[in-house]
PDB file of N, CA and C in Angstrom:
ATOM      1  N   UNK A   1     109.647 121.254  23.550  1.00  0.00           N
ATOM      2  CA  UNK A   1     110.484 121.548  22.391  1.00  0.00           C
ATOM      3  C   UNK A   1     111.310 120.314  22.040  1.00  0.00           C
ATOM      4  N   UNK A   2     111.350 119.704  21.339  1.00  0.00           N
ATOM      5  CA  UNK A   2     111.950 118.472  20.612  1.00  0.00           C
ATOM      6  C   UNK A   2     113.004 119.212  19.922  1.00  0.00           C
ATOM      7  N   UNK A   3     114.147 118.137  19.874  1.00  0.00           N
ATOM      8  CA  UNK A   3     115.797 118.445  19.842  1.00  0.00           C
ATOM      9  C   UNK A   3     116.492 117.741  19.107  1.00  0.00           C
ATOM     10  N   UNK A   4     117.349 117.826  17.745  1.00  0.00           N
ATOM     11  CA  UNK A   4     117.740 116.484  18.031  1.00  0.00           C
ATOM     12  C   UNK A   4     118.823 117.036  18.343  1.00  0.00           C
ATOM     13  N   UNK A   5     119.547 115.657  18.374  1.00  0.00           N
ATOM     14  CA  UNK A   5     121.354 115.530  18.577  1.00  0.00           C
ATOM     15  C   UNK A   5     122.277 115.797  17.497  1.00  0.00           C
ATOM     16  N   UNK A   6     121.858 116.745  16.398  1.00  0.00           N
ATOM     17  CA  UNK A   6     122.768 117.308  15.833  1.00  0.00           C
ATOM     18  C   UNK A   6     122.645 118.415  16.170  1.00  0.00           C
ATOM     19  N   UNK A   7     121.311 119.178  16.509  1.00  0.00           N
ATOM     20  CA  UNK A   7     121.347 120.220  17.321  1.00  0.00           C
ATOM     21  C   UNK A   7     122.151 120.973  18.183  1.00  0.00           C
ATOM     22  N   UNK A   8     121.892 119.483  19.379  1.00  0.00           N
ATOM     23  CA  UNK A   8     122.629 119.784  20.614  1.00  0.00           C
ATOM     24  C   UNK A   8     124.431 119.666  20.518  1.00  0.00           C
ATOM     25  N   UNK A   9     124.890 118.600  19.107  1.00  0.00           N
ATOM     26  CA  UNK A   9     126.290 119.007  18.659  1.00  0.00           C
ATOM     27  C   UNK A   9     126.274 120.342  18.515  1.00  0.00           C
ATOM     28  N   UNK A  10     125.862 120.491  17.802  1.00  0.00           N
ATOM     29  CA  UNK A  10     125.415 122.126  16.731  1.00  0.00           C
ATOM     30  C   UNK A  10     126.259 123.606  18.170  1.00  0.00           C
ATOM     31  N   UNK A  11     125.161 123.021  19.481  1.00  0.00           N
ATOM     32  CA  UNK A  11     125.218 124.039  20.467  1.00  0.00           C
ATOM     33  C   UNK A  11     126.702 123.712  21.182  1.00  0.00           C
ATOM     34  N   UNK A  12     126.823 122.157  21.249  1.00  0.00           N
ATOM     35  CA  UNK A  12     128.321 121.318  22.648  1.00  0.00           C
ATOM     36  C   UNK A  12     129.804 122.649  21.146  1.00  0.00           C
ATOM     37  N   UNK A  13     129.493 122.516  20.026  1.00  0.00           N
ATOM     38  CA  UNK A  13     130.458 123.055  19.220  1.00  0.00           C
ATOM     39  C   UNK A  13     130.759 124.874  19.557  1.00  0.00           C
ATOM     40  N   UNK A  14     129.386 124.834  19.331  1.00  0.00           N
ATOM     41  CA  UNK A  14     129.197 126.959  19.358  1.00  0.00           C
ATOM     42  C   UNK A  14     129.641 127.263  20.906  1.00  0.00           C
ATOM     43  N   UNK A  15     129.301 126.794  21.612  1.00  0.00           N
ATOM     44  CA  UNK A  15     130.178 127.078  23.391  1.00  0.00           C
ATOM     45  C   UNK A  15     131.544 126.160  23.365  1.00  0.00           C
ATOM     46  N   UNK A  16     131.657 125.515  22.604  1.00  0.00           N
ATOM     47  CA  UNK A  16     132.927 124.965  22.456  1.00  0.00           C
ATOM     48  C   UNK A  16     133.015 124.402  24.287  1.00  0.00           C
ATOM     49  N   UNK A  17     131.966 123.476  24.688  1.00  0.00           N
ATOM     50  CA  UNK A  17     131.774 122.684  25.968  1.00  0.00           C
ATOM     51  C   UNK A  17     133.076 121.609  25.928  1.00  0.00           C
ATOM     52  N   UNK A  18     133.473 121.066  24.468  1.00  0.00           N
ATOM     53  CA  UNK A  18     134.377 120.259  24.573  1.00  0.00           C
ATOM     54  C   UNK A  18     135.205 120.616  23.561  1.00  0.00           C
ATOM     55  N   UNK A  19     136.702 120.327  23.486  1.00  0.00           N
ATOM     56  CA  UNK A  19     137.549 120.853  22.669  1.00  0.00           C
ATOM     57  C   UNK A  19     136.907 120.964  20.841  1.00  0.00           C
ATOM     58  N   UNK A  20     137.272 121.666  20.281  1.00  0.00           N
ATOM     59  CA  UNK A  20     136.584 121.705  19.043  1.00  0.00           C
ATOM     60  C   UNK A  20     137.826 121.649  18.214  1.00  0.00           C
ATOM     61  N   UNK A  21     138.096 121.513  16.659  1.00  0.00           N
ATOM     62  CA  UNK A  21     136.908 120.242  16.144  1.00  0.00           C
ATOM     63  C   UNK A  21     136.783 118.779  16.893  1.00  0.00           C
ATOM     64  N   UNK A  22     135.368 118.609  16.646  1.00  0.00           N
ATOM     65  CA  UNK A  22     135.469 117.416  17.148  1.00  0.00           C
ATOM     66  C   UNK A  22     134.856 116.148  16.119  1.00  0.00           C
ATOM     67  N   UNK A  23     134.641 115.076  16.063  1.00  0.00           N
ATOM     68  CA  UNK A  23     133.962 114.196  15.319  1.00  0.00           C
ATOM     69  C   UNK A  23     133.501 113.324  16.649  1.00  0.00           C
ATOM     70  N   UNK A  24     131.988 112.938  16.215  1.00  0.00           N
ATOM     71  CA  UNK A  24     130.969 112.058  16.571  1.00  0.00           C
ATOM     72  C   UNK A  24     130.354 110.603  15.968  1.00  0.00           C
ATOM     73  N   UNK A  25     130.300 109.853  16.788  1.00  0.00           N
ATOM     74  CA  UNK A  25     130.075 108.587  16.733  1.00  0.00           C
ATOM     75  C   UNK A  25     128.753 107.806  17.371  1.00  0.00           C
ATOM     76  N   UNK A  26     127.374 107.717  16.515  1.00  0.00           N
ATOM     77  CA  UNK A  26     126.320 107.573  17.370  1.00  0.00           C
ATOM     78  C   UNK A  26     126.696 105.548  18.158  1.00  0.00           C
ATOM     79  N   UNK A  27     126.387 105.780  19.288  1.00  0.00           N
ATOM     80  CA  UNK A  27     126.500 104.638  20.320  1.00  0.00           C
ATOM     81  C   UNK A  27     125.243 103.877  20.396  1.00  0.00           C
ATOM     82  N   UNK A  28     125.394 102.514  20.329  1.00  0.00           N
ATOM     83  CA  UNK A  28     124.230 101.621  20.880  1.00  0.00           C
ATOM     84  C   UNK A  28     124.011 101.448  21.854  1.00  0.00           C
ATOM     85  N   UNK A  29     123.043 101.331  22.612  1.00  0.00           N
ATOM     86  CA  UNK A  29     122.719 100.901  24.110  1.00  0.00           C
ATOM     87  C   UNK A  29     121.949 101.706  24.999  1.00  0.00           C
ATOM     88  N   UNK A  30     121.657 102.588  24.385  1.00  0.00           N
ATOM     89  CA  UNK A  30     120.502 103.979  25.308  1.00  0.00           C
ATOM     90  C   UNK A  30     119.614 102.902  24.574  1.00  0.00           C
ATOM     91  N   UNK A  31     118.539 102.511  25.582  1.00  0.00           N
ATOM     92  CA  UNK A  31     117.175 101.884  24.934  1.00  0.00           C
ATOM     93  C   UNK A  31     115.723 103.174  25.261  1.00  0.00           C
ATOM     94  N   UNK A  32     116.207 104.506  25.498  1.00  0.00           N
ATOM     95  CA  UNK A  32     115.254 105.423  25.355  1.00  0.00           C
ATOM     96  C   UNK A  32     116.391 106.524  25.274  1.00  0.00           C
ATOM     97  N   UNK A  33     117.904 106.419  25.547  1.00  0.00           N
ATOM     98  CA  UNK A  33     118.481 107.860  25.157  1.00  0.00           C
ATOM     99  C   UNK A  33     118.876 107.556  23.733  1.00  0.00           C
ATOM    100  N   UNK A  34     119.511 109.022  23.250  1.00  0.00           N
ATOM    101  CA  UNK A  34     120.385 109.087  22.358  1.00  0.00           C
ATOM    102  C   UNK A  34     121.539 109.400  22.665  1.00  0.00           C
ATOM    103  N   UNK A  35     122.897 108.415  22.103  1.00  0.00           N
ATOM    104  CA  UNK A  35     123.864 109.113  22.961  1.00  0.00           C
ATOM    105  C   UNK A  35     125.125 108.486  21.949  1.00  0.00           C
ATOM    106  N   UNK A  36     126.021 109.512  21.551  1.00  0.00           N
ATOM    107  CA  UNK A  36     126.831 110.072  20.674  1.00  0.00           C
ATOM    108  C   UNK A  36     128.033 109.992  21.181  1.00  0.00           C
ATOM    109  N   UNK A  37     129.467 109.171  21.268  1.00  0.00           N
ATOM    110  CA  UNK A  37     131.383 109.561  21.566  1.00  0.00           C
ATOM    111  C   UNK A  37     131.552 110.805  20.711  1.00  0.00           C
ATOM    112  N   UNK A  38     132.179 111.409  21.659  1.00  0.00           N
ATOM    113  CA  UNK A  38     132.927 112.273  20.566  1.00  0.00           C
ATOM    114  C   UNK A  38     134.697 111.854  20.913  1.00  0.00           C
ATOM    115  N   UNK A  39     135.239 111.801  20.016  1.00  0.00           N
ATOM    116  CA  UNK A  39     136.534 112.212  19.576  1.00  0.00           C
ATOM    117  C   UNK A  39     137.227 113.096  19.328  1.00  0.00           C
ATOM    118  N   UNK A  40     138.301 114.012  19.430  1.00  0.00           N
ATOM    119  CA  UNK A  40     139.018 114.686  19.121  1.00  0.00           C
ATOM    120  C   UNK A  40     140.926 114.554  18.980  1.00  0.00           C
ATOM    121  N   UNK A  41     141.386 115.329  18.533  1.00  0.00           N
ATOM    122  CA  UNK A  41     142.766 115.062  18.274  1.00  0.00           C
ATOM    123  C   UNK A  41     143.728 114.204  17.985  1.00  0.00           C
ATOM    124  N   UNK A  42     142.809 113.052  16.580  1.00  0.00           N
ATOM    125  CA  UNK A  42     142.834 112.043  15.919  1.00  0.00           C
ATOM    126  C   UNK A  42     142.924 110.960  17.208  1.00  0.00           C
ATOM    127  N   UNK A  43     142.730 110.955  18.164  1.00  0.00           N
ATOM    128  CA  UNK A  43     142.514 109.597  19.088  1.00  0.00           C
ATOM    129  C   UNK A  43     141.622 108.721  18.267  1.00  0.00           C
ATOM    130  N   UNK A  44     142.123 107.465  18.801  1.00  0.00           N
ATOM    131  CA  UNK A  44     141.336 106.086  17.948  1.00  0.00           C
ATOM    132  C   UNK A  44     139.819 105.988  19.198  1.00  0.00           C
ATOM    133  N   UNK A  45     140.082 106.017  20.273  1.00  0.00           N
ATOM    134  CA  UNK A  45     139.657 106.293  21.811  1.00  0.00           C
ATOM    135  C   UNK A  45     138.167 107.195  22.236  1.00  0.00           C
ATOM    136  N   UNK A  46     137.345 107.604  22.245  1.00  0.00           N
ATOM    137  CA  UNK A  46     136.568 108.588  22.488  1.00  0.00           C
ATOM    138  C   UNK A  46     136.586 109.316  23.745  1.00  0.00           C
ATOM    139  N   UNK A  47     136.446 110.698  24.411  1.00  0.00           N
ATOM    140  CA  UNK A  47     137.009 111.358  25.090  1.00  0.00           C
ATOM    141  C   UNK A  47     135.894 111.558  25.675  1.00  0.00           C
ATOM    142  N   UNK A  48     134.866 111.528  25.380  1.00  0.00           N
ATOM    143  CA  UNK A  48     133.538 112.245  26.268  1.00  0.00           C
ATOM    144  C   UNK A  48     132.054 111.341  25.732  1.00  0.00           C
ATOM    145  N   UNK A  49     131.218 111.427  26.036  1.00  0.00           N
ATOM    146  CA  UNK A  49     130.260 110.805  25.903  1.00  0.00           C
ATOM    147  C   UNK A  49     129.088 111.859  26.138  1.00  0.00           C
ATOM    148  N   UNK A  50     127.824 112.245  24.883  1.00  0.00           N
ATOM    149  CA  UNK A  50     126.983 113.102  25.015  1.00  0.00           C
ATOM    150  C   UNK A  50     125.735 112.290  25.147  1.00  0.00           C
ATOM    151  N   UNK A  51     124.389 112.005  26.151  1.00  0.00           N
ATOM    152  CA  UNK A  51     123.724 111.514  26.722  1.00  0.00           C
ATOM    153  C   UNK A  51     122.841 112.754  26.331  1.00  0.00           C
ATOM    154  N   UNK A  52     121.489 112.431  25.606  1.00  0.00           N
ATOM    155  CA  UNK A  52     120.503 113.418  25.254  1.00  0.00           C
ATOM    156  C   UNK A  52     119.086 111.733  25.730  1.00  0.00           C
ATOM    157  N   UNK A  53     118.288 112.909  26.196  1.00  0.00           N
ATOM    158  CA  UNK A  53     117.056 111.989  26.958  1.00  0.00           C
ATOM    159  C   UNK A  53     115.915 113.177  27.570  1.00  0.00           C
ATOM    160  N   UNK A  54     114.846 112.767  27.923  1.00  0.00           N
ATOM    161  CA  UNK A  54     113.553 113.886  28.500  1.00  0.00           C
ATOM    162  C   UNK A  54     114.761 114.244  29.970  1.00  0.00           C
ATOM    163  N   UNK A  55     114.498 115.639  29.718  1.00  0.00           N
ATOM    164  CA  UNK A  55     114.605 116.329  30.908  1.00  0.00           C
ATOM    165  C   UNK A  55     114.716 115.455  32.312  1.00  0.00           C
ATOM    166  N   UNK A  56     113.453 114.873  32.808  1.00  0.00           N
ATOM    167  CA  UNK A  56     113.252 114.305  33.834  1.00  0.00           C
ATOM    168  C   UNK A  56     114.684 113.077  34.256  1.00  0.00           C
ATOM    169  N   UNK A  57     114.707 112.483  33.290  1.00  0.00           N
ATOM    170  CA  UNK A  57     115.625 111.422  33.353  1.00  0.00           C
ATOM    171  C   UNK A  57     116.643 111.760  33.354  1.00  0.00           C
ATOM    172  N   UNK A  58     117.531 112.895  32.283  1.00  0.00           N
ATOM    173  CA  UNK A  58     118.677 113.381  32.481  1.00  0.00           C
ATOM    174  C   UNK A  58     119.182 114.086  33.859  1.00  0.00           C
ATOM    175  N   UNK A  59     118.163 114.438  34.559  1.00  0.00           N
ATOM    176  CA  UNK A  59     118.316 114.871  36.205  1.00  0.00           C
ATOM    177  C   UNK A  59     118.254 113.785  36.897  1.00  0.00           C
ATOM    178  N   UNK A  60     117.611 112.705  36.734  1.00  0.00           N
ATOM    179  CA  UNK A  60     117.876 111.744  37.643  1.00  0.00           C
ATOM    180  C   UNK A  60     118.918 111.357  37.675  1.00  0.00           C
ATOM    181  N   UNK A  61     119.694 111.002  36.080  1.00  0.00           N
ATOM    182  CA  UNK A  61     120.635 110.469  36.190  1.00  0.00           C
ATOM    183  C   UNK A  61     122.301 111.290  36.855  1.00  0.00           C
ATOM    184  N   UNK A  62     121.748 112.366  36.760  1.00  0.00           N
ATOM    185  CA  UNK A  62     122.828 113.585  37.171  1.00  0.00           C
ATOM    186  C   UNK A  62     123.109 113.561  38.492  1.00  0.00           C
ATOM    187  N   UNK A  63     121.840 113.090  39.249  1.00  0.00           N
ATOM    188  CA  UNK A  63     121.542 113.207  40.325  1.00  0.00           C
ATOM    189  C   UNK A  63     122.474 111.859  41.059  1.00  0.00           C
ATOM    190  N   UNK A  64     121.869 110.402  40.781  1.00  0.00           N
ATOM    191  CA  UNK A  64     122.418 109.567  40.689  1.00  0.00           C
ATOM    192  C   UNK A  64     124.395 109.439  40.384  1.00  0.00           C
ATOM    193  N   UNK A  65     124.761 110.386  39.653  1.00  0.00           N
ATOM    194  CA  UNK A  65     126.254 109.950  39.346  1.00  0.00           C
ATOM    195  C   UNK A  65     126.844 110.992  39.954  1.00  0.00           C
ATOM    196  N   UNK A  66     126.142 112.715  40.730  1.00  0.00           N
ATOM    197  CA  UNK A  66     126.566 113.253  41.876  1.00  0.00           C
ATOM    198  C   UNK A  66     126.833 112.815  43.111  1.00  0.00           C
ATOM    199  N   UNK A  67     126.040 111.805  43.076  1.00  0.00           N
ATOM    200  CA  UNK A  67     125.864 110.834  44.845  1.00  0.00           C
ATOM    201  C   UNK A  67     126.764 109.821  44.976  1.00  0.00           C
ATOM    202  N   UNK A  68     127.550 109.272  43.455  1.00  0.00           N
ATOM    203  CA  UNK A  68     127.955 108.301  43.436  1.00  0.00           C
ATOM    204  C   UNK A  68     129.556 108.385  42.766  1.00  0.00           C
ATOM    205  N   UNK A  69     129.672 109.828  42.550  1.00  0.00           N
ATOM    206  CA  UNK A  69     130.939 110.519  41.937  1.00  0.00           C
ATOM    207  C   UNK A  69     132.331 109.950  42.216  1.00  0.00           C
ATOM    208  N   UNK A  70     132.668 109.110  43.207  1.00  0.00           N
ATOM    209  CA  UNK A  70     133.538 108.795  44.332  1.00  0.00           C
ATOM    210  C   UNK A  70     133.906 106.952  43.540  1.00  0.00           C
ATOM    211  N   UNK A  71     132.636 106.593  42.646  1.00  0.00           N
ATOM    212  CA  UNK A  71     132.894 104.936  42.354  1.00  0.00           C
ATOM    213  C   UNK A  71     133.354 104.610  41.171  1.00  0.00           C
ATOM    214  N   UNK A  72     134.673 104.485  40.922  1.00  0.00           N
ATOM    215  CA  UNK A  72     134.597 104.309  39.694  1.00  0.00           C
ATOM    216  C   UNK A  72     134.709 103.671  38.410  1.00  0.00           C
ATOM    217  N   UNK A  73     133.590 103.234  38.472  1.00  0.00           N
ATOM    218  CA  UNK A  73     133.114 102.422  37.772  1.00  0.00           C
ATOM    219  C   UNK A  73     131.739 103.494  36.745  1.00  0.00           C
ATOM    220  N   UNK A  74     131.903 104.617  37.854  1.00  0.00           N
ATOM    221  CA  UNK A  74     130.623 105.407  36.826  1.00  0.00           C
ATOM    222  C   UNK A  74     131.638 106.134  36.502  1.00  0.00           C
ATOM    223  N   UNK A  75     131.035 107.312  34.972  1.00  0.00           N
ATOM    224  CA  UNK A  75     131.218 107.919  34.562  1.00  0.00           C
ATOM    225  C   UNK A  75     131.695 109.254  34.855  1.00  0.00           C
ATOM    226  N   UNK A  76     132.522 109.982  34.958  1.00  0.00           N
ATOM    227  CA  UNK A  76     132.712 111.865  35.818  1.00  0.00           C
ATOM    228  C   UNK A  76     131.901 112.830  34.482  1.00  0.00           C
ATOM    229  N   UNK A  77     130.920 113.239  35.076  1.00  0.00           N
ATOM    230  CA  UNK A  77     130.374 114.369  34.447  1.00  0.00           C
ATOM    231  C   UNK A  77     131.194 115.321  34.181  1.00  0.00           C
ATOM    232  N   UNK A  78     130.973 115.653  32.905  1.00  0.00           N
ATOM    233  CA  UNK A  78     131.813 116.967  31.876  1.00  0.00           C
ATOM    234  C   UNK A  78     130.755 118.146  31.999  1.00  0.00           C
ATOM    235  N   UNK A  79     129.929 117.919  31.827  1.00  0.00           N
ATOM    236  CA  UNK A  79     128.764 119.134  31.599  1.00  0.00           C
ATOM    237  C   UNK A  79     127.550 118.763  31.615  1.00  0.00           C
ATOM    238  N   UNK A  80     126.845 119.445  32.379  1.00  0.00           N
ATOM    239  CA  UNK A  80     125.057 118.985  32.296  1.00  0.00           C
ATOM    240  C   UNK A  80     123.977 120.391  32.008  1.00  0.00           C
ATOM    241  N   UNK A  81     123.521 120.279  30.812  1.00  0.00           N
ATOM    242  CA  UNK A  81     122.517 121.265  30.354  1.00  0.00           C
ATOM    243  C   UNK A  81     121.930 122.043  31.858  1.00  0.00           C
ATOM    244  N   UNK A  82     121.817 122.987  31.620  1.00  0.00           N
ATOM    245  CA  UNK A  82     120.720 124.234  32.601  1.00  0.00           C
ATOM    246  C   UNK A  82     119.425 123.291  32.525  1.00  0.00           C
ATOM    247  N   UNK A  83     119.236 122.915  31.159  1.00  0.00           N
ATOM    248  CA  UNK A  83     117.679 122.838  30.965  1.00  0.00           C
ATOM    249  C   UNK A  83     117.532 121.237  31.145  1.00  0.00           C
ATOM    250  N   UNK A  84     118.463 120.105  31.814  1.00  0.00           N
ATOM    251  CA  UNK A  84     118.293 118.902  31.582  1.00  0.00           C
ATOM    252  C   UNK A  84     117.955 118.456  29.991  1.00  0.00           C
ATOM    253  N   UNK A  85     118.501 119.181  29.381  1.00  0.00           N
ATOM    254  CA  UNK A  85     118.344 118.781  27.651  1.00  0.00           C
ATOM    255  C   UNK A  85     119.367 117.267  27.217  1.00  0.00           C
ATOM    256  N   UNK A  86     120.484 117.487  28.009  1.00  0.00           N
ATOM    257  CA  UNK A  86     121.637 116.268  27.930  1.00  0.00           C
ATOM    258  C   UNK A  86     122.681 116.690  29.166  1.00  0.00           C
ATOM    259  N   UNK A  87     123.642 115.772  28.957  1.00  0.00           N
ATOM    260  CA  UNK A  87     124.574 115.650  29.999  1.00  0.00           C
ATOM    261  C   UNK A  87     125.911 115.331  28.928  1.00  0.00           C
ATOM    262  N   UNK A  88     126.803 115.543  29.174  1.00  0.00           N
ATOM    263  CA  UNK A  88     128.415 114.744  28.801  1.00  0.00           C
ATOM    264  C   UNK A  88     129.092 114.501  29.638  1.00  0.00           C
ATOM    265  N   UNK A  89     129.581 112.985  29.609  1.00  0.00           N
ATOM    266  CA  UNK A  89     130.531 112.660  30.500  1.00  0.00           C
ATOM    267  C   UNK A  89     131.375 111.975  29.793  1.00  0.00           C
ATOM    268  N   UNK A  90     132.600 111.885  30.801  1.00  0.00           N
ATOM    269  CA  UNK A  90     133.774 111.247  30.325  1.00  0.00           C
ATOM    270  C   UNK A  90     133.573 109.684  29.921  1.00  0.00           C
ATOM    271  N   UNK A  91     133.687 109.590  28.936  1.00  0.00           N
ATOM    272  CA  UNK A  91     134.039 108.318  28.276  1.00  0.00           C
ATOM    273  C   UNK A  91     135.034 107.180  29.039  1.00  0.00           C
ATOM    274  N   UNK A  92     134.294 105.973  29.341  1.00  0.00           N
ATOM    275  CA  UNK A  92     135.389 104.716  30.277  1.00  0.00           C
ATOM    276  C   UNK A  92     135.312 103.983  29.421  1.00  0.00           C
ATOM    277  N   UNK A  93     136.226 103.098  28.420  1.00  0.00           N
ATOM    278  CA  UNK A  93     136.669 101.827  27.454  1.00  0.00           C
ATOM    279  C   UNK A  93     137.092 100.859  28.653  1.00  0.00           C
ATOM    280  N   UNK A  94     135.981 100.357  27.770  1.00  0.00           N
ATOM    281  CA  UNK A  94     135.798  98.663  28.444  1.00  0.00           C
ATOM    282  C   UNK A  94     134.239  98.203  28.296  1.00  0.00           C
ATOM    283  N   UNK A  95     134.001  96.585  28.954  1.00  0.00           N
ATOM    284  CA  UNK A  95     133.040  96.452  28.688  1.00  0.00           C
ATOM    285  C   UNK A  95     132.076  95.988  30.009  1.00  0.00           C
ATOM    286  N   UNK A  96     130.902  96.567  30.677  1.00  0.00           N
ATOM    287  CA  UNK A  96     130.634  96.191  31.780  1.00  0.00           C
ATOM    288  C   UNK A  96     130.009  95.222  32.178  1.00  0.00           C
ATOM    289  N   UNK A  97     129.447  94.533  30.961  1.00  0.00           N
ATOM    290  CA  UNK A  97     128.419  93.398  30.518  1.00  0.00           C
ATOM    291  C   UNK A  97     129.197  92.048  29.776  1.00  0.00           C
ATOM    292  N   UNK A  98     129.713  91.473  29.854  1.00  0.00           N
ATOM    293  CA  UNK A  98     130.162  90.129  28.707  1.00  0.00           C
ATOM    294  C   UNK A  98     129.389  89.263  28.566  1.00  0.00           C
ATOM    295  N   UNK A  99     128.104  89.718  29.044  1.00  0.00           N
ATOM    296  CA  UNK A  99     126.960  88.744  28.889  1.00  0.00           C
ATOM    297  C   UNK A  99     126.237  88.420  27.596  1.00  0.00           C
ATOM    298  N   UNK A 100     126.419  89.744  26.743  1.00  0.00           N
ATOM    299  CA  UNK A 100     125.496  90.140  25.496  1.00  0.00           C
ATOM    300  C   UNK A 100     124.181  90.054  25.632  1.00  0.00           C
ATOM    301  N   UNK A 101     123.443  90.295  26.704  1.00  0.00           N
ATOM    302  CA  UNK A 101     121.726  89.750  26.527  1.00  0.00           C
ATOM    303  C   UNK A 101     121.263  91.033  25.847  1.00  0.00           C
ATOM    304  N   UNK A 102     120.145  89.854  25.231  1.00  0.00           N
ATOM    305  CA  UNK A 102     119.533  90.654  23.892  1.00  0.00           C
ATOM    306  C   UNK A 102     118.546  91.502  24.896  1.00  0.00           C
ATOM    307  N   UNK A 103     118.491  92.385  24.908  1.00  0.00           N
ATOM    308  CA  UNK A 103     117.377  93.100  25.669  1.00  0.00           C
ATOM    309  C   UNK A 103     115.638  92.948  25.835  1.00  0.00           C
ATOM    310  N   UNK A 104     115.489  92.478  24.301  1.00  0.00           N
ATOM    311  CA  UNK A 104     114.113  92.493  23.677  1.00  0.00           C
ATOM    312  C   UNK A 104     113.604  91.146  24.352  1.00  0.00           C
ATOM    313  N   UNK A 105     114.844  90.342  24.334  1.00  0.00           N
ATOM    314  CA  UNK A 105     114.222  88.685  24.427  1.00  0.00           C
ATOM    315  C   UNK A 105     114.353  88.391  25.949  1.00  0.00           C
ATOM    316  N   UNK A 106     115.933  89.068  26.647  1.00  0.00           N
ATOM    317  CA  UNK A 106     116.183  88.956  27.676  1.00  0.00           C
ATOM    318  C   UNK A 106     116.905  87.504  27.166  1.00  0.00           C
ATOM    319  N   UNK A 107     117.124  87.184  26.512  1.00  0.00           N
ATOM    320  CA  UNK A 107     118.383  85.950  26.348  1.00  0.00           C
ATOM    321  C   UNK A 107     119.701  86.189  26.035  1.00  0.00           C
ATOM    322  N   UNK A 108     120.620  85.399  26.263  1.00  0.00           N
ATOM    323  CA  UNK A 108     122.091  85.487  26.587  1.00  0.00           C
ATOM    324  C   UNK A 108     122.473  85.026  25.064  1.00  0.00           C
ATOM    325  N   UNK A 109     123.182  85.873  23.994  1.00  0.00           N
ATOM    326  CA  UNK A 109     123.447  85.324  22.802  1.00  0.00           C
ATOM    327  C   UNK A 109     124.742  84.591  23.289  1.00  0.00           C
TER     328      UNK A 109
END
């Protein structure tokens, strides 16, 4: 079943998973996810982070930031689909890379 991510807003809104209203901001840098800030309560800041990807991967990665919950430098999970459909986690500002490499080329702009 193919999904998109207004969808899965559509559903994070109707269970009200994160405070509602909210506004969304699609993010660069998933080079196979889709993954969306949300904002709420006019913060300039984003509060959560929604991570949509195949099933398989969204469990790995769940899996991965359960084992590793303790470092932080990762993310604290907010909510992770029944169905591995997506995950939300808390949003960290900053930047972990100051490298800028282009991904495609693998060069350092």
């Amino acid at each position: 079943m193919n999904i998109t991510i207004k969808e899965i807003l559509a559903e994070i809104r109707s269970k009200e998973l994160v405070p509602v209203p909210f506004e969304y901001t699609p993010l660069t840098g998933g080079t196979v996810s889709t993954l969306v800030s949300i904002i709420y309560n006019g913060h300039k800041l984003p509060h959560f982070v929604v991570k949509m990807n195949k099933p398989d991967n969204i469990h790995a990665e769940v899996t991965f930031l359960k084992t590793y919950e303790n470092i932080a430098l990762f993310p604290t999970l907010h909510y992770v689909d029944p169905s591995d459909r997506f995950m939300i986690y808390r949003y960290i500002p900053g930047v972990t890379d100051e490298r800028q490499v282009k991904k495609r080329t693998g060069c350092v702009r």
